[in-house]
Protein backbone atom coordinates (compact mmCIF):
# COMPACT_ATOMS: atom_id res chain seq x y z
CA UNK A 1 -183.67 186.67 8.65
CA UNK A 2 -182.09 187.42 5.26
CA UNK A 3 -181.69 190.91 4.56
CA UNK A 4 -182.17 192.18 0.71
CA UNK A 5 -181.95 195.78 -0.47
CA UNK A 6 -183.62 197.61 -3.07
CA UNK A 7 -182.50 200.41 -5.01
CA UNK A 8 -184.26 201.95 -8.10
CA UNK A 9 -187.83 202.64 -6.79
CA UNK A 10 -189.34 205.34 -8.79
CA UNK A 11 -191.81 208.07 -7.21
CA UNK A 12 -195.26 206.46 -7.89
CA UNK A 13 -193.95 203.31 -6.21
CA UNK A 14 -192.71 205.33 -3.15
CA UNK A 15 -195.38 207.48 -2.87
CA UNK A 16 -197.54 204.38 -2.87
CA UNK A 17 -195.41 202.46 -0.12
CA UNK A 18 -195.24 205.25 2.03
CA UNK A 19 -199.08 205.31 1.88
CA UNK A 20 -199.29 201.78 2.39
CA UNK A 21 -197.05 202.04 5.48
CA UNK A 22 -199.27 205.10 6.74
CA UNK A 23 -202.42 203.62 6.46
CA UNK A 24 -201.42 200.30 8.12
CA UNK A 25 -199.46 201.85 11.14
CA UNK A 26 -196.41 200.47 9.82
CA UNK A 27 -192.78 200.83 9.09
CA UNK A 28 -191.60 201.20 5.45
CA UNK A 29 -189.57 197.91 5.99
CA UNK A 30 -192.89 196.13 6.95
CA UNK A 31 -195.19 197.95 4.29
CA UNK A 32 -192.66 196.32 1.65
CA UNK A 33 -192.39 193.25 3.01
CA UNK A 34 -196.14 193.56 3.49
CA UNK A 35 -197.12 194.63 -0.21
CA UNK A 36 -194.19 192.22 -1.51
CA UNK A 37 -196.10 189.06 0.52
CA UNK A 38 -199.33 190.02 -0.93
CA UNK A 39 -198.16 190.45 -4.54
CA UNK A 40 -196.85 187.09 -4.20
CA UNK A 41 -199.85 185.72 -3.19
CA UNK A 42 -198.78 184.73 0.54
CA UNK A 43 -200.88 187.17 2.33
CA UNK A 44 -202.37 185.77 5.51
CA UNK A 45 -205.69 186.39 4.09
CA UNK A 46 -205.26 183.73 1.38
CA UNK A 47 -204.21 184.37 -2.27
CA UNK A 48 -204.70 188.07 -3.31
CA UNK A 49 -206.94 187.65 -6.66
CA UNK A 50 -204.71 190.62 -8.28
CA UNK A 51 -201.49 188.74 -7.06
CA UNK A 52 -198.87 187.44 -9.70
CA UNK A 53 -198.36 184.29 -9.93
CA UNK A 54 -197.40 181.22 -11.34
CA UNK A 55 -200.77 179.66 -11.64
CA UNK A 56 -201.52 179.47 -15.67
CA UNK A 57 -197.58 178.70 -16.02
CA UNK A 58 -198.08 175.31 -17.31
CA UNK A 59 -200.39 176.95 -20.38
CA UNK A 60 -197.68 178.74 -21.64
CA UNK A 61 -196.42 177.69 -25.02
CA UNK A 62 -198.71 174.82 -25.28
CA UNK A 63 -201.43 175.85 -27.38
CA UNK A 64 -201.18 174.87 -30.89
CA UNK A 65 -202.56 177.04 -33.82
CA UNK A 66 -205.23 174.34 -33.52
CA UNK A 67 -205.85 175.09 -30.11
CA UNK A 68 -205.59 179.05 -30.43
CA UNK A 69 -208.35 178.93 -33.26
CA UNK A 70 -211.19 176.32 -31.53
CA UNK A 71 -210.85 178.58 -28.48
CA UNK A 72 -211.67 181.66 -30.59
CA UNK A 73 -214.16 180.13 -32.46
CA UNK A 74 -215.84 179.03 -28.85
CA UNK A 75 -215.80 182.51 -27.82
CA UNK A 76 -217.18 184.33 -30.86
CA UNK A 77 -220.20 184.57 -29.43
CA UNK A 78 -219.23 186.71 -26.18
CA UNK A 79 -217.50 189.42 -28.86
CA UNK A 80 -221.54 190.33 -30.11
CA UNK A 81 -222.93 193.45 -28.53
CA UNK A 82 -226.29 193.39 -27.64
CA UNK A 83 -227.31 196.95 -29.16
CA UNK A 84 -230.61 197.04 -27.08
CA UNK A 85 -228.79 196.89 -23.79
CA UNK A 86 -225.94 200.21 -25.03
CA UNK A 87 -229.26 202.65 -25.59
């Protein structure tokens, strides 16, 4: 197994990790590797909906100005607010 260290983790991240690796019963080593798998999108329980991925790669860059305004104009409708339902 490769090994791979990290350096620069700032205190919200720790704090977080060390939570991680409290609440599951676990080592730090495996709460990062654990956290790190699921951010990826590997976790054994499928892909994580929050995890980061690669999936709308193949959109990038290749909307034309075209493109960018029909989709707009599509959505228009879902920017109205209903003022009955905010009283």
């Amino acid at each position: 197994m490769q090994q791979l260290s990290l350096r620069g983790f700032e205190k919200e991240l720790e704090r977080a990790l060390r939570e991680t690796a409290r609440r599951e019963g676990v080592s730090l080593n495996r709460a990062a590797l654990l956290l790190m798998r699921r951010g990826a999108g590997l976790g054994s329980e499928g892909p994580s909906p929050t995890a980061v991925g690669n999936a709308l790669d193949s959109f990038v860059g290749r909307w034309s100005a075209a493109d960018e305004r029909r989709v707009l104009a599509a959505i228009e409708p879902c920017e109205a607010i209903d003022e009955a339902l905010w009283k």
